[in-house]
N, C-alpha and C. Protein backbone atom coordinates (compact mmCIF):
# COMPACT_ATOMS: atom_id res chain seq x y z
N UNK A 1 -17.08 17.66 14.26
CA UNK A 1 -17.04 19.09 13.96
C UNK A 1 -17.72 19.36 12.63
N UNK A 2 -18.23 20.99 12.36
CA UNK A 2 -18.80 21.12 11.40
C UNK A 2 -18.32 21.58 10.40
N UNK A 3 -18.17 22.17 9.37
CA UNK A 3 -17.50 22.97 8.01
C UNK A 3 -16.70 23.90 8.44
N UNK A 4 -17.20 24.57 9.76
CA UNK A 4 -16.19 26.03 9.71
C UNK A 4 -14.71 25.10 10.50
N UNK A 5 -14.68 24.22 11.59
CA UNK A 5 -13.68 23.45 12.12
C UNK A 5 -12.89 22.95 11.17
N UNK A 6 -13.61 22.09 10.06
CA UNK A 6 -12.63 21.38 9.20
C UNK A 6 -11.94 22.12 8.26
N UNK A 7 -12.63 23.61 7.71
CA UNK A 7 -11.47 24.67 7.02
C UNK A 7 -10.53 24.85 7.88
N UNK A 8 -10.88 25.20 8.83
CA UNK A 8 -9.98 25.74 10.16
C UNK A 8 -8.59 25.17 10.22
N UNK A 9 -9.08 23.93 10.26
CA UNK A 9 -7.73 22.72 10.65
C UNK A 9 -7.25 22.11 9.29
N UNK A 10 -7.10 22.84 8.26
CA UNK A 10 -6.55 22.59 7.43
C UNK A 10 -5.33 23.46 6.78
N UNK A 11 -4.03 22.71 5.86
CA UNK A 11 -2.93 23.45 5.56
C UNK A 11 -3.87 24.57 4.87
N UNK A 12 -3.32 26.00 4.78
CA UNK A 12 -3.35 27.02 4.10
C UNK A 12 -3.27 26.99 2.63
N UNK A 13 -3.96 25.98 2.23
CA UNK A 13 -4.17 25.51 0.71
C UNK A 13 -5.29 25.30 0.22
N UNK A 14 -6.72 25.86 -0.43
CA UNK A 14 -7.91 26.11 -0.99
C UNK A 14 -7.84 24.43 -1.55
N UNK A 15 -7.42 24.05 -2.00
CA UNK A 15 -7.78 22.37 -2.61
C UNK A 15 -8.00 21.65 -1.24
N UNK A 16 -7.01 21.80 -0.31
CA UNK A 16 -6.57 21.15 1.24
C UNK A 16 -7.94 21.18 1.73
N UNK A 17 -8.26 22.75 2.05
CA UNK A 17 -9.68 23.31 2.64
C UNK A 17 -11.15 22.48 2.23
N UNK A 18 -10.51 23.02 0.71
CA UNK A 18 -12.80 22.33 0.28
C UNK A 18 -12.09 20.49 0.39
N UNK A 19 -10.88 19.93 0.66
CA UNK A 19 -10.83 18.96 0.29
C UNK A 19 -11.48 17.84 1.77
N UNK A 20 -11.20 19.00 2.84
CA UNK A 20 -11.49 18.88 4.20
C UNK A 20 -12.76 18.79 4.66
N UNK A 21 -13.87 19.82 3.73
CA UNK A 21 -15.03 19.75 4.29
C UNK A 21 -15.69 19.38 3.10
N UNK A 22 -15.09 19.18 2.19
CA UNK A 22 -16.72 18.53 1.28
C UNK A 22 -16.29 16.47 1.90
N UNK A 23 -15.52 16.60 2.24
CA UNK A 23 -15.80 15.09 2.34
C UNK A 23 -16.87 14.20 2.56
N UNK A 24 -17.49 14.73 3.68
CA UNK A 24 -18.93 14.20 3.58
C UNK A 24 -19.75 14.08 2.76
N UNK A 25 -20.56 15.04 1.89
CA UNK A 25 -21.29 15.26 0.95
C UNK A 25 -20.67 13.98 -0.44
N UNK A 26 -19.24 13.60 -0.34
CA UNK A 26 -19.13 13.41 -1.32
C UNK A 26 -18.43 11.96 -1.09
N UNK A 27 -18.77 11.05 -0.11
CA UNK A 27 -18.18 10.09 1.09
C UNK A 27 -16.87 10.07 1.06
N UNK A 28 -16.01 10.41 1.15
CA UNK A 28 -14.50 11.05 1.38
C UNK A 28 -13.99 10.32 0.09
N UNK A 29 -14.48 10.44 -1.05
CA UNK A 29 -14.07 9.87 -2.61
C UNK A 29 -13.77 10.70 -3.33
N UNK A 30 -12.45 11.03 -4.03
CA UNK A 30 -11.84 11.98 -4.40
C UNK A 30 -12.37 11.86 -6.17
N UNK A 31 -13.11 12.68 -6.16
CA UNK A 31 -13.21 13.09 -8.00
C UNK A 31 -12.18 12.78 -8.81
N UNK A 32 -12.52 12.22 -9.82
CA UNK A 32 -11.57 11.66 -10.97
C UNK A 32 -10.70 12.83 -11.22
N UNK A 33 -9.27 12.77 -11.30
CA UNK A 33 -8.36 13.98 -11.57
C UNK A 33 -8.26 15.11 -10.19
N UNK A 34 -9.02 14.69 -8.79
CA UNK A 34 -8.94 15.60 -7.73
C UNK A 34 -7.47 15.67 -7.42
N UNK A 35 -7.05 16.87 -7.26
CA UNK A 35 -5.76 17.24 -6.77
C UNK A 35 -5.21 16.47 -5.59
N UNK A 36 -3.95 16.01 -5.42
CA UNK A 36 -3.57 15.58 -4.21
C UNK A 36 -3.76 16.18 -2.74
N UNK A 37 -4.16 17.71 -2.72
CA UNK A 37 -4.54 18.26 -1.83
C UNK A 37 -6.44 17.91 -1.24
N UNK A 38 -6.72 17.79 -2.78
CA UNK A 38 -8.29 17.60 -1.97
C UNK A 38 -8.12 15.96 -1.16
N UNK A 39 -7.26 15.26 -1.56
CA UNK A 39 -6.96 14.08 -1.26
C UNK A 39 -6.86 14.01 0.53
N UNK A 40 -5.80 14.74 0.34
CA UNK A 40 -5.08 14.53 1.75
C UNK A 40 -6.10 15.55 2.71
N UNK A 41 -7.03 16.52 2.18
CA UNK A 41 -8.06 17.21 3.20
C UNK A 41 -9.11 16.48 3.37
N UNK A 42 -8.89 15.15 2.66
CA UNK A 42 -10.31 14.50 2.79
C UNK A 42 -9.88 13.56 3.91
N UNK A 43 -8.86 13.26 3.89
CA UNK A 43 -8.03 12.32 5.07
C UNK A 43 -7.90 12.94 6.34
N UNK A 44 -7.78 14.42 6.45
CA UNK A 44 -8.04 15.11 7.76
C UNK A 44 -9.03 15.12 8.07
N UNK A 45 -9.95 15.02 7.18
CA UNK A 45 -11.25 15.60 7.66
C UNK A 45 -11.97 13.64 8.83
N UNK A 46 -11.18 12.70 7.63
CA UNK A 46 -11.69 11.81 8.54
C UNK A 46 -11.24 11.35 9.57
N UNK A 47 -9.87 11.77 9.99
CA UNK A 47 -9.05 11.55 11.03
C UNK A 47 -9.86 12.69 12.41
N UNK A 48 -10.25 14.18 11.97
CA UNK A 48 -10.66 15.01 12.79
C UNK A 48 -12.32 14.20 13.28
N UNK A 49 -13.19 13.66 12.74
CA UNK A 49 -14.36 12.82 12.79
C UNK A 49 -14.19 11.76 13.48
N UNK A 50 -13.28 10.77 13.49
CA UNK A 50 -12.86 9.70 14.22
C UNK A 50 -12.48 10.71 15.59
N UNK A 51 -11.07 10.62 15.79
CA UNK A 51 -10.96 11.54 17.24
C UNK A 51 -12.37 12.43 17.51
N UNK A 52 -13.17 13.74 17.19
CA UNK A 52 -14.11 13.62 17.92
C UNK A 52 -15.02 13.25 18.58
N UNK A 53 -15.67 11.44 17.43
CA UNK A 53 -16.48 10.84 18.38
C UNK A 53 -16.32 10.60 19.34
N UNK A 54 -14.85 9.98 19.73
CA UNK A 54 -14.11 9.16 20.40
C UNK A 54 -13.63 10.07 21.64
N UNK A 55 -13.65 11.47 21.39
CA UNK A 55 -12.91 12.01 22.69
C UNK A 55 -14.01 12.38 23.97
N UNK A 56 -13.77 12.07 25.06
CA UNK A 56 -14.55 11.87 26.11
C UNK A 56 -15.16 13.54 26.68
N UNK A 57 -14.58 14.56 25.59
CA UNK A 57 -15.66 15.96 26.02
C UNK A 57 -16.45 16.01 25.42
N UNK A 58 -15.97 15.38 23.81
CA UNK A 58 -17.61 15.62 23.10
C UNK A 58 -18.22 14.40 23.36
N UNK A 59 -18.19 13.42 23.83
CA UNK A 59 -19.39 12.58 24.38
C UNK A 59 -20.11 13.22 25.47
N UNK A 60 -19.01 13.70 26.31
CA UNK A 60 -19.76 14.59 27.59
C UNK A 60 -21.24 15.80 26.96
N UNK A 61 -20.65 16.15 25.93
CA UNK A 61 -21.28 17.47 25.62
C UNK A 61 -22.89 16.52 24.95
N UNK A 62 -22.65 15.46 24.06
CA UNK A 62 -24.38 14.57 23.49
C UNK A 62 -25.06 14.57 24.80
N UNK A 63 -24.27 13.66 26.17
CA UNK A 63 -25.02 13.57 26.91
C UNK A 63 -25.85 14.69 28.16
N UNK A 64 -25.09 15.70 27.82
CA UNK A 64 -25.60 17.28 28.48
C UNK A 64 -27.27 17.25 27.79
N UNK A 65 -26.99 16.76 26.36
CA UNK A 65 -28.58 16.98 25.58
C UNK A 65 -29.65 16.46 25.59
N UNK A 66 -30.39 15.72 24.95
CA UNK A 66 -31.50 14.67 25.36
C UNK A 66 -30.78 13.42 25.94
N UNK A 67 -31.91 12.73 26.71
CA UNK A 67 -31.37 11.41 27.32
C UNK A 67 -31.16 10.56 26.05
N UNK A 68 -32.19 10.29 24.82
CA UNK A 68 -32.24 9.50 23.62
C UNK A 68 -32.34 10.54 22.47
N UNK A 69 -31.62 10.26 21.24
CA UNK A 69 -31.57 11.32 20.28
C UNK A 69 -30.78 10.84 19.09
N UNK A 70 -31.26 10.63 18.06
CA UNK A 70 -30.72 10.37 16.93
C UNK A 70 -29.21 11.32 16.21
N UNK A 71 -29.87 12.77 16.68
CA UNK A 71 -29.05 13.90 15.91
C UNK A 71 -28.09 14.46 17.23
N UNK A 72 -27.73 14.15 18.27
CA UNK A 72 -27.15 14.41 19.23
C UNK A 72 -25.69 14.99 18.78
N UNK A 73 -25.32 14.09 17.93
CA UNK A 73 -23.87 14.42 17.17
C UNK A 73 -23.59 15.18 16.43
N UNK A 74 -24.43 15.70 16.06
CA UNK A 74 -24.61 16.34 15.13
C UNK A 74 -24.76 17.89 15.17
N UNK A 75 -25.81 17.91 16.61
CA UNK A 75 -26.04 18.88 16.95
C UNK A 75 -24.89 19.53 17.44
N UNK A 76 -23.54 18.89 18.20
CA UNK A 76 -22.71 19.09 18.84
C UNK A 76 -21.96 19.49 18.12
N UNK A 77 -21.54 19.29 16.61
CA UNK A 77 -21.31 19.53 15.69
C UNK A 77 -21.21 20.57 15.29
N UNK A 78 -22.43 21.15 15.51
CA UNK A 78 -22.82 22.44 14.80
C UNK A 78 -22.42 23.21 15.75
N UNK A 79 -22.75 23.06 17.10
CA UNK A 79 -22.51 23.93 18.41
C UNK A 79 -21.17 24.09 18.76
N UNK A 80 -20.16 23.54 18.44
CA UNK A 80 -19.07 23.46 18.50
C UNK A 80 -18.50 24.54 17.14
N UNK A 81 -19.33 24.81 16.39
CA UNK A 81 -18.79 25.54 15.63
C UNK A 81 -19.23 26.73 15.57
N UNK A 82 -20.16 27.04 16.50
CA UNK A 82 -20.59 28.58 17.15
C UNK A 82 -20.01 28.46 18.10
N UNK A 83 -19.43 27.66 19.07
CA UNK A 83 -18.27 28.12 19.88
C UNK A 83 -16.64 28.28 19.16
N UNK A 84 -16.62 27.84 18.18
CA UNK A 84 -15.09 28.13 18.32
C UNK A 84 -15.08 29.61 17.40
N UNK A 85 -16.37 30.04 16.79
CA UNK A 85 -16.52 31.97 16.69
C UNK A 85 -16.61 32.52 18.28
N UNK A 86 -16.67 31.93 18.49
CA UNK A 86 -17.07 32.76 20.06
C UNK A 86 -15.63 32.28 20.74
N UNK A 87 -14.68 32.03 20.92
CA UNK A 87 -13.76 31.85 21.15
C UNK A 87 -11.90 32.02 20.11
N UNK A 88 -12.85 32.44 18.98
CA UNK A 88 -11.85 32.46 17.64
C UNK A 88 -10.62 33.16 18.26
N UNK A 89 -10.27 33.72 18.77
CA UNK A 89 -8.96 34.59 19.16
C UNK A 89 -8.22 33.78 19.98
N UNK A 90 -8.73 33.00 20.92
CA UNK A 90 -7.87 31.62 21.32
C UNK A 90 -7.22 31.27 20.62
N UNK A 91 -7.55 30.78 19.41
CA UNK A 91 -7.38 29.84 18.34
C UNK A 91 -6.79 30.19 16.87
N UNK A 92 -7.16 31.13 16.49
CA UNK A 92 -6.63 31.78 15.09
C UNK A 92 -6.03 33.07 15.16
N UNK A 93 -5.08 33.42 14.24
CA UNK A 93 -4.14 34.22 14.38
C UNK A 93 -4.69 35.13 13.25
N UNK A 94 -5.49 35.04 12.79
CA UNK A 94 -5.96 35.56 11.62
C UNK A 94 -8.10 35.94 12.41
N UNK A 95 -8.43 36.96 12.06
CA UNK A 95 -9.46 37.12 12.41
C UNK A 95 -10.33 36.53 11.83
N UNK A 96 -11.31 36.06 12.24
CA UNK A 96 -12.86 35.60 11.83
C UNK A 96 -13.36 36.43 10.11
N UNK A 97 -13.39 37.48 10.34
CA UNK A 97 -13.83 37.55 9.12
C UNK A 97 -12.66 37.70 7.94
N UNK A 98 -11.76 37.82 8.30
CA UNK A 98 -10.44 37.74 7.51
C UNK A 98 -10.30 36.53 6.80
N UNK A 99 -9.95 35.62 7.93
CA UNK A 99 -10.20 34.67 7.28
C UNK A 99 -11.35 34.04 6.41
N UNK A 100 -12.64 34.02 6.63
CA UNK A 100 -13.58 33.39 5.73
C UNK A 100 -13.89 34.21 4.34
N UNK A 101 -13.25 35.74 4.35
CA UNK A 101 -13.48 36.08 3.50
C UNK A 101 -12.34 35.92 2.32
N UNK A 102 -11.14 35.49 2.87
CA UNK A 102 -10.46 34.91 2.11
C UNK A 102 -10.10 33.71 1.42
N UNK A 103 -11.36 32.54 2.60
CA UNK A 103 -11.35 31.14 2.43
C UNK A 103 -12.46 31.19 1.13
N UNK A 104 -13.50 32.14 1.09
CA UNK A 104 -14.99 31.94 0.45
C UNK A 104 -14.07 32.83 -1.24
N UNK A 105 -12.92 33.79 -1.52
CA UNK A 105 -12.64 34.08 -2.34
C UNK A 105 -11.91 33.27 -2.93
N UNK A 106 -11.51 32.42 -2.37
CA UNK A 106 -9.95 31.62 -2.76
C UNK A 106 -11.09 30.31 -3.47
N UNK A 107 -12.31 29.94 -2.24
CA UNK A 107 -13.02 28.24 -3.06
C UNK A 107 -14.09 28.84 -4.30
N UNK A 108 -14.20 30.37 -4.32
CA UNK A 108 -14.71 30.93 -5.57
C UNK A 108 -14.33 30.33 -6.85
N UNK A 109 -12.95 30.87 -6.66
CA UNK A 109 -12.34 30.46 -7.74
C UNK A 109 -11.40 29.16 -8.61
N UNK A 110 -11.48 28.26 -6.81
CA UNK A 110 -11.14 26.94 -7.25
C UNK A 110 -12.49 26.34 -7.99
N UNK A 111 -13.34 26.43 -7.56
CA UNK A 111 -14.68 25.49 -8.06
C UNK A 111 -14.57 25.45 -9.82
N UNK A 112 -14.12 26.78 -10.06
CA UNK A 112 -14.03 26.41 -11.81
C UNK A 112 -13.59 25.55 -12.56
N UNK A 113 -12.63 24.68 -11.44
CA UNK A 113 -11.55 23.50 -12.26
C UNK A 113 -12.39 22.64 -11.21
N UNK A 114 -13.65 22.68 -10.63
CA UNK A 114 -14.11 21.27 -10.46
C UNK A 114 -15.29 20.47 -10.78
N UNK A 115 -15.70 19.25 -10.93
CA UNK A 115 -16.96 18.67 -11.34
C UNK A 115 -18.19 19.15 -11.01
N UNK A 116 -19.29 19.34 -11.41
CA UNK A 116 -20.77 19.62 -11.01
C UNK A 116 -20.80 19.77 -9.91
N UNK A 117 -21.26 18.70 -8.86
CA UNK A 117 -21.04 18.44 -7.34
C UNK A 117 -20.37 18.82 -6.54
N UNK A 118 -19.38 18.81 -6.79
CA UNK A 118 -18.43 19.64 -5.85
C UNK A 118 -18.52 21.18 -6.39
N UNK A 119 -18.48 21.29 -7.68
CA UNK A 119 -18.73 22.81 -7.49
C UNK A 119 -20.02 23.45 -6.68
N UNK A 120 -21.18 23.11 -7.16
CA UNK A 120 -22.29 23.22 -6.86
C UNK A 120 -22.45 22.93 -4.67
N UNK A 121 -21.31 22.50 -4.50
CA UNK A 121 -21.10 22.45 -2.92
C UNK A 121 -20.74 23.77 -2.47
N UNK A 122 -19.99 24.08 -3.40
CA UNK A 122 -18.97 25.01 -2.89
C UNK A 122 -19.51 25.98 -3.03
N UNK A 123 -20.15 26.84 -4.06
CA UNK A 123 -20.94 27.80 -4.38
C UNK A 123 -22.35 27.82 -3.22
N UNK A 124 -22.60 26.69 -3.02
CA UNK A 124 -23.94 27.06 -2.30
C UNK A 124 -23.37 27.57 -0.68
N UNK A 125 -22.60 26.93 -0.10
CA UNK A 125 -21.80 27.50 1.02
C UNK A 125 -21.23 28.88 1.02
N UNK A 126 -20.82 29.24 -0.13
CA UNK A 126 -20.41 31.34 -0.37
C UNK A 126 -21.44 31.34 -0.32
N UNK A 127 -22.51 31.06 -1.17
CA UNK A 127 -23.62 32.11 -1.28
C UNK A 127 -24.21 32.40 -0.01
N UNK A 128 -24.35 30.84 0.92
CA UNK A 128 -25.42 31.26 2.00
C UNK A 128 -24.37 31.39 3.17
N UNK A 129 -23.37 31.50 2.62
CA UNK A 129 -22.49 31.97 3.87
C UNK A 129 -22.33 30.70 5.31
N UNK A 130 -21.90 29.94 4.76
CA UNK A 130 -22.18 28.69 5.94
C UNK A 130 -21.25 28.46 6.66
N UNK A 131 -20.57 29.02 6.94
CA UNK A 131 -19.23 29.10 7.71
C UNK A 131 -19.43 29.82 8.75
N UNK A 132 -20.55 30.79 8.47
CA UNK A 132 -21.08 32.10 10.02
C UNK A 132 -22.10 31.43 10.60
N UNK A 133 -21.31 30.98 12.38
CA UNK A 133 -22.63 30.71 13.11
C UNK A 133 -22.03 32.14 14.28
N UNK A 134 -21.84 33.05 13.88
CA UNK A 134 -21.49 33.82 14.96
C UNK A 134 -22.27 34.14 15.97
N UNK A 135 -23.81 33.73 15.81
CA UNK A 135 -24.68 34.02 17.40
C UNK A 135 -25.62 32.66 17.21
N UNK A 136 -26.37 32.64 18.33
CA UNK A 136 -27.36 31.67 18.24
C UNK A 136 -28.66 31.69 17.58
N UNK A 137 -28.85 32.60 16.72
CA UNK A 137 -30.22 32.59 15.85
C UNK A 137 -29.12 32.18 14.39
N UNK A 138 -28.13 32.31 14.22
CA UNK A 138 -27.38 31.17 13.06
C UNK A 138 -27.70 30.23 13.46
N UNK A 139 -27.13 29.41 14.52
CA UNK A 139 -27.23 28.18 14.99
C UNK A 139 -28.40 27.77 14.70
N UNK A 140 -29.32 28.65 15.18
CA UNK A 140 -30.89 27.84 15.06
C UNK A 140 -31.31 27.66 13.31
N UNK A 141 -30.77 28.63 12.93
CA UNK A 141 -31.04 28.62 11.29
C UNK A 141 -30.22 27.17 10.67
N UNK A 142 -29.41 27.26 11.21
CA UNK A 142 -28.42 25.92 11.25
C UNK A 142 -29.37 24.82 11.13
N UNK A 143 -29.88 24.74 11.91
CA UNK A 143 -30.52 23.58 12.62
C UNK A 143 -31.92 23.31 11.85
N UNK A 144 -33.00 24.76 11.31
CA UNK A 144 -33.76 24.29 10.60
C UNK A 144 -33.31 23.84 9.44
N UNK A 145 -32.00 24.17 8.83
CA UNK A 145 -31.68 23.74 7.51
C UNK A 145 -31.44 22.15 7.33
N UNK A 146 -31.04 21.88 8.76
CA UNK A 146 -30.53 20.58 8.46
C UNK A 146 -32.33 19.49 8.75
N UNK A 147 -32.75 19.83 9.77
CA UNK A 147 -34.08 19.62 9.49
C UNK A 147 -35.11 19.53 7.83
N UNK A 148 -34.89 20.91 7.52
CA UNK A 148 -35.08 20.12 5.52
C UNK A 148 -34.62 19.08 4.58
N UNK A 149 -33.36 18.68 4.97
CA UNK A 149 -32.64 17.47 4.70
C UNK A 149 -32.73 16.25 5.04
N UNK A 150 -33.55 15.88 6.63
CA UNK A 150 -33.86 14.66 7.15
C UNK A 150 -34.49 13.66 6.23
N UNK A 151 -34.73 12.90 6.20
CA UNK A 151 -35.38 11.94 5.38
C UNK A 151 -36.65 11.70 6.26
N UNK A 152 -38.25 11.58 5.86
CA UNK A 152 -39.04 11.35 6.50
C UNK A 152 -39.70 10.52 7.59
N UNK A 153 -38.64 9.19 7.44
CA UNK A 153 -38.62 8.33 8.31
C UNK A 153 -38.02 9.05 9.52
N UNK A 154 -36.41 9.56 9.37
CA UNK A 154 -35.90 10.25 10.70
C UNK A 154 -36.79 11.10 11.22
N UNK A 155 -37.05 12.21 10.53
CA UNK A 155 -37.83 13.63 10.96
C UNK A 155 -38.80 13.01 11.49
N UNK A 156 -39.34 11.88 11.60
CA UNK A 156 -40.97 11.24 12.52
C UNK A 156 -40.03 11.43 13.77
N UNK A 157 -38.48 10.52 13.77
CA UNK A 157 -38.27 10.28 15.05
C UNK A 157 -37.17 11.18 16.09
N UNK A 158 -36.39 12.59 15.22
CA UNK A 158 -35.90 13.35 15.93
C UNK A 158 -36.07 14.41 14.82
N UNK A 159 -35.94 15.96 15.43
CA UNK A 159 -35.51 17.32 14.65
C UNK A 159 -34.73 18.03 15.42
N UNK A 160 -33.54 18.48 14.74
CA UNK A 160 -32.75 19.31 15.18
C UNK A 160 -33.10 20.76 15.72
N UNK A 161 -34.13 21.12 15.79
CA UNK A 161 -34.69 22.17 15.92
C UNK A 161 -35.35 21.82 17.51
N UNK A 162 -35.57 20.80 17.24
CA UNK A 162 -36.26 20.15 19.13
C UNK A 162 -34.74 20.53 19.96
N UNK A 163 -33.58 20.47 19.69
CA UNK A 163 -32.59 21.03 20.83
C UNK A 163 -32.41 22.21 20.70
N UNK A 164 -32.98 22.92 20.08
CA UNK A 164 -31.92 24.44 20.57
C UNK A 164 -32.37 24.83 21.64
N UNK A 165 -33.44 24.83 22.30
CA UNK A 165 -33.79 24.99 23.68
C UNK A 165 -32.40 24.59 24.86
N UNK A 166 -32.44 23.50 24.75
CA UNK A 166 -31.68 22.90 25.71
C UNK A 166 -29.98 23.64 25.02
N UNK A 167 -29.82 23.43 24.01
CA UNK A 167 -28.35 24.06 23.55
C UNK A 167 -28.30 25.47 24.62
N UNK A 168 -29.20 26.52 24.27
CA UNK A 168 -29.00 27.39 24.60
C UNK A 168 -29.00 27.82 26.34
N UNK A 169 -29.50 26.95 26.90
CA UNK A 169 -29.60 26.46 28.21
C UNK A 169 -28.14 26.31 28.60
N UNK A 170 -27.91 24.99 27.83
CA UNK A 170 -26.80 24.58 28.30
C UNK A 170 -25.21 24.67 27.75
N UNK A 171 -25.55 26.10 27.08
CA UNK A 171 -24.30 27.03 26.18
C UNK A 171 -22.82 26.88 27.37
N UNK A 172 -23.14 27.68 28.50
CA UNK A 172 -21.61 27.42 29.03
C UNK A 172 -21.05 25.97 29.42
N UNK A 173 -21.74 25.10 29.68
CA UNK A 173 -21.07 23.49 29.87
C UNK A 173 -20.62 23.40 28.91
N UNK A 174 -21.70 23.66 27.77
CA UNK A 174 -21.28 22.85 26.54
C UNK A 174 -19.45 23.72 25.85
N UNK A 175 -19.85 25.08 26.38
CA UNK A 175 -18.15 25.70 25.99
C UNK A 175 -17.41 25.45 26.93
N UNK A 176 -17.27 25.12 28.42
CA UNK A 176 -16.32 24.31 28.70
C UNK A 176 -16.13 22.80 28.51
N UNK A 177 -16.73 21.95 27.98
CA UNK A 177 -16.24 21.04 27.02
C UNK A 177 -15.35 21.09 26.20
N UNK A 178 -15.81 22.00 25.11
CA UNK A 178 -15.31 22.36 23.95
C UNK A 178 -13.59 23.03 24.21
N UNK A 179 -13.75 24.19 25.18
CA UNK A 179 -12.54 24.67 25.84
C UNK A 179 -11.45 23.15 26.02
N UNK A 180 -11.96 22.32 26.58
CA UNK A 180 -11.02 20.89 26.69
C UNK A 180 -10.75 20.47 25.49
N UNK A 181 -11.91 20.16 24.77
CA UNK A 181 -11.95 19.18 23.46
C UNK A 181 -11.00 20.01 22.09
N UNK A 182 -11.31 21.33 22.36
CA UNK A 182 -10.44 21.40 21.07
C UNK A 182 -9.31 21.83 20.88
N UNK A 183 -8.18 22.36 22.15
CA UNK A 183 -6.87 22.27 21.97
C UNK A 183 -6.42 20.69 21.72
N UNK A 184 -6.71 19.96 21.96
CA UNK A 184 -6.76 18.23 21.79
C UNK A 184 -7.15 18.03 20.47
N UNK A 185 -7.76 18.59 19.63
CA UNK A 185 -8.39 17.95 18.12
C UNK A 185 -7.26 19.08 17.60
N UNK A 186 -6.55 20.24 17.85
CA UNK A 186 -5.74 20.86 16.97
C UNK A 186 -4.91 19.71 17.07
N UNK A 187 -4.45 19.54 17.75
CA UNK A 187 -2.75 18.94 18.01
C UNK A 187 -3.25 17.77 17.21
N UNK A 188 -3.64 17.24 17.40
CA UNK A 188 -4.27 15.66 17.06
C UNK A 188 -4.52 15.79 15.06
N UNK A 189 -4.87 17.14 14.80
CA UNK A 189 -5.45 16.92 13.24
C UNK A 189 -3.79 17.52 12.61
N UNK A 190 -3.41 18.37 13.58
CA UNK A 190 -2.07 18.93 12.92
C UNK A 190 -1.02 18.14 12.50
N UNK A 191 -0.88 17.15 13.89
CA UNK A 191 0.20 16.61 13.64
C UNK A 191 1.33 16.15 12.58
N UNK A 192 0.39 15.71 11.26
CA UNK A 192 1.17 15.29 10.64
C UNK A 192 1.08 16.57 9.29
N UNK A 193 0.40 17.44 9.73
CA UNK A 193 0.63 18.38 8.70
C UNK A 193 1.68 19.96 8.58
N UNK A 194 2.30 20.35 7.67
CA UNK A 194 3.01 21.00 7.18
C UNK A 194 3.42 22.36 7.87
N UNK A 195 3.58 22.73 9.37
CA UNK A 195 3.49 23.92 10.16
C UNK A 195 3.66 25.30 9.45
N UNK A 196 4.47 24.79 7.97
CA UNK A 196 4.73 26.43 7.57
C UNK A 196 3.22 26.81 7.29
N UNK A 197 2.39 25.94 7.02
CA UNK A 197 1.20 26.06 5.96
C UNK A 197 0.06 26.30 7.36
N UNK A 198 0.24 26.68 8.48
CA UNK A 198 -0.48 26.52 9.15
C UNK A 198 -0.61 27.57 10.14
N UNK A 199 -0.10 28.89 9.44
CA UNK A 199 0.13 29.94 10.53
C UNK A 199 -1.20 30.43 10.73
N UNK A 200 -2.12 30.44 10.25
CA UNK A 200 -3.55 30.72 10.86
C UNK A 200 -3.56 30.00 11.79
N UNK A 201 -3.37 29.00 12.34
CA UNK A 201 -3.71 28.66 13.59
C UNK A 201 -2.64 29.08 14.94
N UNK A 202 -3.25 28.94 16.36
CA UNK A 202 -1.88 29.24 17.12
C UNK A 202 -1.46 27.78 17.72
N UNK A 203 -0.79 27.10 17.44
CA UNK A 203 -0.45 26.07 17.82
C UNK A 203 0.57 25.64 19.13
């Protein structure tokens, strides 16, 4: 899953949240003095990453895409997170823009108590708003961005921008996948976390 999933599935705590999705960027290594919350969101975030590879809809959903593909996972990734806007009322008890506009005010003002890097994460995500894939020309914007980031060796041998064709093709399989796959990744990321702290979601 991508940034908007891993806020999603996190306790109702701004340290919890950016602690959930900067993990990657920052290999799930908690900054000297990081709060126990960015701690334990960095631990969801890798528990939610493990169970996705592993669950047999989102494998279903890579192989819907190219037969061979470096970024397959990735892509699913992202697509999975323009479906769960397109499905948000299933799932959250709190509206789409309610929520991000309260998630993007709340990591405003955490970033001040944090290091370079992580601030500089956090700020660039408000600014460009990276949490909205609400239609498929996000997605695709999605997709060239991550394309600027490839390293030149990859970009010879896949671009994320070579699937949106087929994504958009194959939009309803890929949301009944997802329809399977992600009442299964709530329960699965929740479990061991704090229900009072979790009323944005419907569980």
């Amino acid at each position: 899953m991508n940034w908007l999933a891993h806020v999603f599935l996190s306790e109702q705590s701004i340290d919890f949240q950016v602690g959930n999705f900067i993990a990657d960027p920052l290999k799930a290594k908690p900054w000297e003095c990081a709060s126990i919350e960015i701690s334990r969101g960095m631990k969801t975030h890798i528990l939610i990453d493990s169970f996705s590879d592993k669950h047999e809809a989102f494998k279903r959903s890579k192989k819907r895409l190219k037969e061979k593909g470096l970024l397959k996972g990735i892509i699913v990734d992202f697509t999975y997170d323009y479906l769960l806007i397109k499905n948000w009322d299933k799932f959250s008890n709190i509206a789409f823009d309610e929520f991000t506009r309260r998630f993007y005010k709340q990591a405003n003002l955490a970033k001040l108590n944090y290091p370079q890097r992580p601030k500089e994460i956090v700020s660039n995500m408000i600014q460009r708003d990276l949490l909205n894939y609400s239609d498929l020309e996000h997605l695709k914007q999605a997709f060239s961005r991550l394309d600027r980031r490839l390293s030149p060796k990859l970009a010879q041998r896949d671009s994320a921008i070579s699937y949106y064709e087929i994504v958009c093709e194959k939009i309803p399989q890929l949301e009944e996948d997802f329809l399977e796959f992600f009442p299964a990744l709530i329960k699965e990321a929740t479990k061991d976390l704090d229900p009072k702290r979790l009323k944005h979601i419907k569980l």
